[in-house]
N, C-alpha and C. Protein backbone atom coordinates (compact mmCIF):
# COMPACT_ATOMS: atom_id res chain seq x y z
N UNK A 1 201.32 -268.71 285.29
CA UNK A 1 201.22 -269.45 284.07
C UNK A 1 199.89 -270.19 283.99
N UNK A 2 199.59 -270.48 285.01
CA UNK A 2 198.06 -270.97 285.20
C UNK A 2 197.02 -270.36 284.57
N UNK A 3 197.46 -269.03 285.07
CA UNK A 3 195.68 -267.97 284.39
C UNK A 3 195.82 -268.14 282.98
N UNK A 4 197.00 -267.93 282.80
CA UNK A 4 197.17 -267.82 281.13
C UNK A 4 196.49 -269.14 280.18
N UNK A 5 196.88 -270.24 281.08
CA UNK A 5 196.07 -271.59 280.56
C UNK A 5 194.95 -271.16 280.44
N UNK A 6 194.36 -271.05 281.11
CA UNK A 6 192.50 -271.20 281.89
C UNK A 6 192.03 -269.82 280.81
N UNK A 7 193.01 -269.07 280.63
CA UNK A 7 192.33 -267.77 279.68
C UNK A 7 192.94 -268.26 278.22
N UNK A 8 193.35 -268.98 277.53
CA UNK A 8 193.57 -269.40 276.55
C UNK A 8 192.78 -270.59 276.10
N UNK A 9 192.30 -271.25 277.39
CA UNK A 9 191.33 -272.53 276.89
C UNK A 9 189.73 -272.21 277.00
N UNK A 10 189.74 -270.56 277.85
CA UNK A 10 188.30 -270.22 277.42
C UNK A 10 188.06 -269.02 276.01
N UNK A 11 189.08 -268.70 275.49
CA UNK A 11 189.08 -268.28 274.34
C UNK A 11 188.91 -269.37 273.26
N UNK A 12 189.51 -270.69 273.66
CA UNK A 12 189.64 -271.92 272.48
C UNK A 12 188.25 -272.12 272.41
N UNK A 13 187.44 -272.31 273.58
CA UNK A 13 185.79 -272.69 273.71
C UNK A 13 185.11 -271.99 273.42
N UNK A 14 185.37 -270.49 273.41
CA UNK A 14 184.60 -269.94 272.68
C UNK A 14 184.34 -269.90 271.36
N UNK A 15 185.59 -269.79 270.77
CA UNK A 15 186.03 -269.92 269.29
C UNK A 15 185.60 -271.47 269.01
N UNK A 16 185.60 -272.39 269.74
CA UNK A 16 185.32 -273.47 269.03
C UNK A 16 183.28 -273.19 268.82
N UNK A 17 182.83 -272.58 270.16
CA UNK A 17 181.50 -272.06 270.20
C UNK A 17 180.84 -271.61 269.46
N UNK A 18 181.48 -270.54 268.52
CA UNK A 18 180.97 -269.71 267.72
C UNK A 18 181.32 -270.88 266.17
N UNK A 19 182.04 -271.40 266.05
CA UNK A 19 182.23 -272.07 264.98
C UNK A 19 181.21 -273.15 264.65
N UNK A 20 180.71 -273.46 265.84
CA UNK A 20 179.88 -274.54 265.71
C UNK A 20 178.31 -274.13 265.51
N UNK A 21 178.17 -272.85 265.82
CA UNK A 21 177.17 -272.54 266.26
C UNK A 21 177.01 -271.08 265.42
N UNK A 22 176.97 -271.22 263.70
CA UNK A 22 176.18 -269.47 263.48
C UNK A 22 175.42 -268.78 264.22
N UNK A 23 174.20 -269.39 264.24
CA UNK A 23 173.13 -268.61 264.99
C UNK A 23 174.12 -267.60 266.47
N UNK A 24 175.08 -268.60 266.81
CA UNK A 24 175.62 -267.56 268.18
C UNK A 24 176.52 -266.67 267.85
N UNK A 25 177.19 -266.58 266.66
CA UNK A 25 177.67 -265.52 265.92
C UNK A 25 177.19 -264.37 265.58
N UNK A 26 175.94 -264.78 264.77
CA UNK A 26 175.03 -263.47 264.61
C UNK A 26 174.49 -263.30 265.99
N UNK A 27 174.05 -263.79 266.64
CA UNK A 27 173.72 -263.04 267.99
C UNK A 27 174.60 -262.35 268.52
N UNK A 28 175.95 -262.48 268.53
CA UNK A 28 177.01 -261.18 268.93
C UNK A 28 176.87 -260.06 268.18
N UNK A 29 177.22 -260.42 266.54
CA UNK A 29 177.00 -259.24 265.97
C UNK A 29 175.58 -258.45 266.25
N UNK A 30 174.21 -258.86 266.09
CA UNK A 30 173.50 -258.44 266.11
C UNK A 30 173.06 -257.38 267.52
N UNK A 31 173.83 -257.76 268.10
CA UNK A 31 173.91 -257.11 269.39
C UNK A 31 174.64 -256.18 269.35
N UNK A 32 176.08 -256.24 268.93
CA UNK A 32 176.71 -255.44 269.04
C UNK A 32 176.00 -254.28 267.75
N UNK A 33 175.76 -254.35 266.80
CA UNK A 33 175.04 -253.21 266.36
C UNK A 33 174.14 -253.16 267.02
N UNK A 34 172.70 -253.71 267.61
CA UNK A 34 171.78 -252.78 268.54
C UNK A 34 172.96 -251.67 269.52
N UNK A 35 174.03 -251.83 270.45
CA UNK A 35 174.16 -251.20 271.00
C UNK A 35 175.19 -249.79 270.40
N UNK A 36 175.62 -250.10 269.35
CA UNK A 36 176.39 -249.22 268.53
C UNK A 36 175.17 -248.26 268.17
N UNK A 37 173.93 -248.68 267.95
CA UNK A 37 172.75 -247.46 266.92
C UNK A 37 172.40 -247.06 268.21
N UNK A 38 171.99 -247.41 269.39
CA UNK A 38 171.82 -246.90 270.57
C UNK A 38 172.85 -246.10 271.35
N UNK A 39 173.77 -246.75 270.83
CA UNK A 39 174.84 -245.28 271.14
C UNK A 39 175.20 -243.67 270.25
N UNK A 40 174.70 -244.15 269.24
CA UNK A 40 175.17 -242.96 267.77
C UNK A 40 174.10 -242.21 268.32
N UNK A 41 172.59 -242.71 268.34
CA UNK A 41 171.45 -242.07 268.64
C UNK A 41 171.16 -241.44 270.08
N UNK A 42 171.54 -242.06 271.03
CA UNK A 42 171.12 -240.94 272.30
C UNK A 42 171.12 -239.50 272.01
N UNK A 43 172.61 -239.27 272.02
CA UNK A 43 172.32 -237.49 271.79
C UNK A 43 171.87 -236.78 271.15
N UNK A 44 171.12 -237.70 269.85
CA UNK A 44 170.38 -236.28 269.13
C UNK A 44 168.58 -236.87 269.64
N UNK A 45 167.87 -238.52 270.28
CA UNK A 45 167.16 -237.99 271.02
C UNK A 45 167.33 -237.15 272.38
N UNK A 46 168.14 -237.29 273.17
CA UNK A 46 168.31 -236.19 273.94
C UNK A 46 168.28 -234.52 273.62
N UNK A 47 169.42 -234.47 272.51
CA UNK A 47 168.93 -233.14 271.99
C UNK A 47 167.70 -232.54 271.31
N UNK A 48 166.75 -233.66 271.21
CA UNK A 48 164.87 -233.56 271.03
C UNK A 48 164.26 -233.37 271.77
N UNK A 49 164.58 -234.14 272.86
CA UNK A 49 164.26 -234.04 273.62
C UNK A 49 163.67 -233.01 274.90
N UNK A 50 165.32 -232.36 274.87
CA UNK A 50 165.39 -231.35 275.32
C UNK A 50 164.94 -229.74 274.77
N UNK A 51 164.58 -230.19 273.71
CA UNK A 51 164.03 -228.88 272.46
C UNK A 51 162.64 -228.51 273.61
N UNK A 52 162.46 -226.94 272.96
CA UNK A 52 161.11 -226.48 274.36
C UNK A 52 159.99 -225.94 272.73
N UNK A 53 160.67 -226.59 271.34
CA UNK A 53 160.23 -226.02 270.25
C UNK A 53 159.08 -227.32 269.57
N UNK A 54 157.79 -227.87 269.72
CA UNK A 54 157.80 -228.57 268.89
C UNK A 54 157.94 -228.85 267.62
N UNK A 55 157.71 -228.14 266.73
CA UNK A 55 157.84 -227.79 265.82
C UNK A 55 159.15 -228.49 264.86
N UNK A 56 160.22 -228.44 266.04
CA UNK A 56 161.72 -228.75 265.43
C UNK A 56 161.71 -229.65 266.22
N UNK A 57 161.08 -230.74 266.77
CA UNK A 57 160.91 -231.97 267.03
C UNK A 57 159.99 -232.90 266.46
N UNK A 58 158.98 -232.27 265.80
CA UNK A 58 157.80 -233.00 265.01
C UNK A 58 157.54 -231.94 264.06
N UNK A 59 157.48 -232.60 262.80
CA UNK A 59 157.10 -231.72 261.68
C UNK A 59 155.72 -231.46 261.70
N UNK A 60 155.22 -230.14 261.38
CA UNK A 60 154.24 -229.44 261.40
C UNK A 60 152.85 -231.19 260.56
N UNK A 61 152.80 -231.25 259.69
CA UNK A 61 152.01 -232.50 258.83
C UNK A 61 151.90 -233.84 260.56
N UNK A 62 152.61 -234.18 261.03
CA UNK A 62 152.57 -234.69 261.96
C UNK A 62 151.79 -234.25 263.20
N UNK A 63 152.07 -233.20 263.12
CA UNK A 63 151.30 -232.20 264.50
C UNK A 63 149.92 -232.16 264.06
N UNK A 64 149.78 -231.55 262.88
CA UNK A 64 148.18 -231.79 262.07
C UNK A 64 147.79 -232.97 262.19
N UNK A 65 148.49 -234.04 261.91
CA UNK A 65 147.51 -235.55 261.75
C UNK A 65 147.02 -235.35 262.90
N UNK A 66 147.96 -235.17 264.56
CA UNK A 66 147.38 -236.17 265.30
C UNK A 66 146.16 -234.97 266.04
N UNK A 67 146.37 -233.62 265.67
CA UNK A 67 145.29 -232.73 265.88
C UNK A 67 143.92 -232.80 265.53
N UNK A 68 143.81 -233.40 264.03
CA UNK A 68 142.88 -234.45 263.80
C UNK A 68 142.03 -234.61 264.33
N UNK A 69 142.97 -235.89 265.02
CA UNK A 69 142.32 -237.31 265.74
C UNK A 69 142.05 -236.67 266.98
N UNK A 70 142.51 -235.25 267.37
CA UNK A 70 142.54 -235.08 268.91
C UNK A 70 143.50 -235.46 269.72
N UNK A 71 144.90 -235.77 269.50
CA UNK A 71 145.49 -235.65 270.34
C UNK A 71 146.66 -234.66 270.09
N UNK A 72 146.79 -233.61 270.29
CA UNK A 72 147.29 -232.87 269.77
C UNK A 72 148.06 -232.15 271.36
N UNK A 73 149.56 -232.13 271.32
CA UNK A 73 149.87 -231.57 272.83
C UNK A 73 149.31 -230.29 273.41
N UNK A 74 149.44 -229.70 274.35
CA UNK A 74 148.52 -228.77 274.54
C UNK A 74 149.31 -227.11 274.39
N UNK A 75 150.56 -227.50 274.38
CA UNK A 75 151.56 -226.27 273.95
C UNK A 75 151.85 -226.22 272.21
N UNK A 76 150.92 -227.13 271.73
CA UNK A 76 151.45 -227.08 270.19
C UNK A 76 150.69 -225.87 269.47
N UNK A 77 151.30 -225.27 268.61
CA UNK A 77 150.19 -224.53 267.43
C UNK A 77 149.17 -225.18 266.88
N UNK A 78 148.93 -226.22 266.73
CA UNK A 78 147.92 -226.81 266.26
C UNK A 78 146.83 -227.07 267.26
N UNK A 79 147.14 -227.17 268.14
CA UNK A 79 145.72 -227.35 269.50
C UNK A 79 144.55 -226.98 269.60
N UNK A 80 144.68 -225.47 268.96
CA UNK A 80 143.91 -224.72 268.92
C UNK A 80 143.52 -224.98 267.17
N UNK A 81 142.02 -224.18 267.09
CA UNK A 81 141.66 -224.56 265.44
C UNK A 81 141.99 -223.86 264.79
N UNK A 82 143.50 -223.40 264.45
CA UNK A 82 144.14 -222.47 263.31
C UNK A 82 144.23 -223.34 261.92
N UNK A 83 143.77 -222.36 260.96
CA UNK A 83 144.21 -222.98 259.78
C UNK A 83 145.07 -223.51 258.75
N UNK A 84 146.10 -222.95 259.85
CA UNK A 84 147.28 -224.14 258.92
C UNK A 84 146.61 -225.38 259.42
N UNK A 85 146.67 -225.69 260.52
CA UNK A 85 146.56 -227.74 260.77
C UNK A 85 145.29 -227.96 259.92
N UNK A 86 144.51 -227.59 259.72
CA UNK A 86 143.46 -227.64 259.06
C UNK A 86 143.72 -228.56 257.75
């Protein structure tokens, strides 16, 4: 009957915690969505990740910009001076 105290009077403190205190409210929520979008999202960067295609990881206009500037990966179609990136 004890624990039950001690776990009912740190639920009361919390709840009295959060009542007193917005800012520590939204800091739960706000957290708890960072880790909810970090969870939805892993597997499709992983599944980018794991792509051996750039192409279907970076759109072609993207691959051109940074071919550009010169940095362009060295397995990409654009690396070389073909005229699409052009």
């Amino acid at each position: 009957m004890i624990a039950a105290d001690t776990a009912d009077s740190r639920l009361g403190r919390l709840r009295a915690a959060l009542a007193e205190s917005p800012p520590l409210l939204w800091s739960f929520v706000y957290f708890f969505c960072l880790l909810s979008g970090y969870y939805v999202l892993r597997p499709v960067r992983e599944a980018m990740a794991a792509s051996s295609d750039i192409e279907a990881v970076f759109p072609a206009a993207l691959i051109g910009f940074f071919a550009d500037r010169g940095v362009a990966p060295a397995n990409s179609p654009c690396s070389s001076s073909s005229p699409r990136c052009s």
